[in-house]
Protein backbone atom coordinates (compact mmCIF):
# COMPACT_ATOMS: atom_id res chain seq x y z
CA UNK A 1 133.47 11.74 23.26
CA UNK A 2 133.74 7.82 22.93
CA UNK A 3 136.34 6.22 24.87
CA UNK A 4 138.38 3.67 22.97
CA UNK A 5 139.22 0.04 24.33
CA UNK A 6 142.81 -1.33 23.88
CA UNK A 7 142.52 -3.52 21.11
CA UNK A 8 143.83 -6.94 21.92
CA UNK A 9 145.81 -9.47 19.38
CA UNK A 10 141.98 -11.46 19.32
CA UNK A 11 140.07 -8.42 18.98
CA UNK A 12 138.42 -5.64 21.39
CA UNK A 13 138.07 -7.57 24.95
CA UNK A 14 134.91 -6.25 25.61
CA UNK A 15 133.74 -8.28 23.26
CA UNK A 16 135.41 -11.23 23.99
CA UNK A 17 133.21 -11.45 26.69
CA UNK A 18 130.08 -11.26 25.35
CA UNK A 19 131.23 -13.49 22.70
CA UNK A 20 131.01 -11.02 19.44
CA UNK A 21 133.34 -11.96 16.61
CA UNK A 22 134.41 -9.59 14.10
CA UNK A 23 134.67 -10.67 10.69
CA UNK A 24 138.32 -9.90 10.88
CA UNK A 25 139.15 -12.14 13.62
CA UNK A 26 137.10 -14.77 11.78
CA UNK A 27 139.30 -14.74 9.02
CA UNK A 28 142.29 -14.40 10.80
CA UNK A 29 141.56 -17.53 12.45
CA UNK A 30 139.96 -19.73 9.05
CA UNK A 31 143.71 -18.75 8.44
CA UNK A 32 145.61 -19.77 11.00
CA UNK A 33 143.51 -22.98 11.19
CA UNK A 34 144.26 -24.04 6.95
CA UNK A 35 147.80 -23.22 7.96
CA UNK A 36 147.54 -25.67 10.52
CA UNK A 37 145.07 -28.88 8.39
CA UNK A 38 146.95 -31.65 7.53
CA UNK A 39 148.19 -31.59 3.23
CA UNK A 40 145.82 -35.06 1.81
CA UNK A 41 146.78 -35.57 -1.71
CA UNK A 42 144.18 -36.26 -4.26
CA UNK A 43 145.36 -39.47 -4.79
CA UNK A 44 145.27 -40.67 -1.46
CA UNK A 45 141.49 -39.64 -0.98
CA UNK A 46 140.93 -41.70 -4.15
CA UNK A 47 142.76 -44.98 -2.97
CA UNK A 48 141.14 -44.88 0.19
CA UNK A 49 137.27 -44.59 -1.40
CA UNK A 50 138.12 -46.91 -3.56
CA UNK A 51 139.07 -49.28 -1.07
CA UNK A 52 136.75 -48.63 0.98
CA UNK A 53 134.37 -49.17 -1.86
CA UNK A 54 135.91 -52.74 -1.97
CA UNK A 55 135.55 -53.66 1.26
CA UNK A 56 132.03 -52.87 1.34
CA UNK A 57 131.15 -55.00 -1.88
CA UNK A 58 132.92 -57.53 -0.47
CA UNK A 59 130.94 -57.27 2.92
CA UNK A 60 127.75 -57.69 0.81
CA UNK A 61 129.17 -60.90 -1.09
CA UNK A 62 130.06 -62.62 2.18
CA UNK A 63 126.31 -61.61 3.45
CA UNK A 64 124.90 -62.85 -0.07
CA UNK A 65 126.65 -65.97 -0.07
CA UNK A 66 125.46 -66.59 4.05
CA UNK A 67 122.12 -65.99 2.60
CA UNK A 68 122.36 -68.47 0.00
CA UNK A 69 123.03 -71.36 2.18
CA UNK A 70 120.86 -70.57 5.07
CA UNK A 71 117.95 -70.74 2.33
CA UNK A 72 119.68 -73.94 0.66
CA UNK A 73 119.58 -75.52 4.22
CA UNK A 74 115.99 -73.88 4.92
CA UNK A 75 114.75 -75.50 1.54
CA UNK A 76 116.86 -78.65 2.71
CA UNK A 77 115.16 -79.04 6.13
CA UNK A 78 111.58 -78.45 4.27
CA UNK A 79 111.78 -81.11 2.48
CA UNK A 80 112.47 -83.20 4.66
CA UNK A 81 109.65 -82.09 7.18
CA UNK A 82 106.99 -82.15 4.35
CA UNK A 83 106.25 -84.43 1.82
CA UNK A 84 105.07 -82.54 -1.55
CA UNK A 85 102.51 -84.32 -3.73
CA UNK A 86 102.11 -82.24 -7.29
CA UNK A 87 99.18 -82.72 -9.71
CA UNK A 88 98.88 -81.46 -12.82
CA UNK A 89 95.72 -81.41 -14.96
CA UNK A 90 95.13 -79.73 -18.06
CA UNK A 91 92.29 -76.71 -19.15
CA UNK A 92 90.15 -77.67 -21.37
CA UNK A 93 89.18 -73.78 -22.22
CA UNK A 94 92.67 -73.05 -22.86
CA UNK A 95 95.00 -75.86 -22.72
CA UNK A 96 97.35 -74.78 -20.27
CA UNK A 97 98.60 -77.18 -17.48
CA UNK A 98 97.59 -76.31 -14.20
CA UNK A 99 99.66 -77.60 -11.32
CA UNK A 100 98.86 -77.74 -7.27
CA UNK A 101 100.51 -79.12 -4.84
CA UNK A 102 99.77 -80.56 -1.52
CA UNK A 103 101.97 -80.54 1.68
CA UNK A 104 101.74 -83.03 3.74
CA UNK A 105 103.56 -82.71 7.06
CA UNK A 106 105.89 -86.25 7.28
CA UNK A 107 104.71 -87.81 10.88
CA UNK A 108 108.65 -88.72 11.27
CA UNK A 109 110.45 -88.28 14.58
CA UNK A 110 111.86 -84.86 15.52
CA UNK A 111 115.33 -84.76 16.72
CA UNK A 112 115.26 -82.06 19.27
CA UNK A 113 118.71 -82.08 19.71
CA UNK A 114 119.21 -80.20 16.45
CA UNK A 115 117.30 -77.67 17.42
């Protein structure tokens, strides 16, 4: 002879304690809970990706762009440090020109204010 727990609205009590879920109260709650999620139209997911979408692209031109004249100004500030002697001579095996070039560090004055 079993004796039989008053169920409860959440299921027997006993348990509740011990933290057992029937599969009914699982799906009662998966229930409750769409009942209760907010309605997002399809559109509205799409418009925000999309923007979002934009906004990143446009993140990575600004950072392109920052990139391009902190190398303009690196190439800038090279030049001026060095002075850049090229010499071409020709093979006579195959007739290609051959360039090299020498750096030669300019022995101007360093403003260390700028840096």
């Amino acid at each position: 002879m079993s004796i039989a727990q008053p169920q409860t609205k959440f299921g027997n009590s006993v348990a509740d304690m011990f933290g057992i879920v029937s599969p009914e109260d699982r799906s009662r709650w998966q229930a409750a809970h769409q009942q209760r999620a907010p309605k997002v139209s399809a559109f509205k997911e799409g418009l925000k990706a999309g923007i979002g979408s934009l906004l990143e692209f446009q993140k990575e031109v600004r950072e392109s762009q920052m990139d391009a004249v902190i190398k303009s100004i690196n190439d800038a500030e090279f030049k001026e440090a060095y002075d850049i002697k090229k010499t071409d001579r020709i093979d006579p095996e195959s007739g290609a020109t051959i360039s090299s070039f020498d750096y030669a560090r300019n022995e101007r004055e360093v403003d260390i204010e700028h840096f």
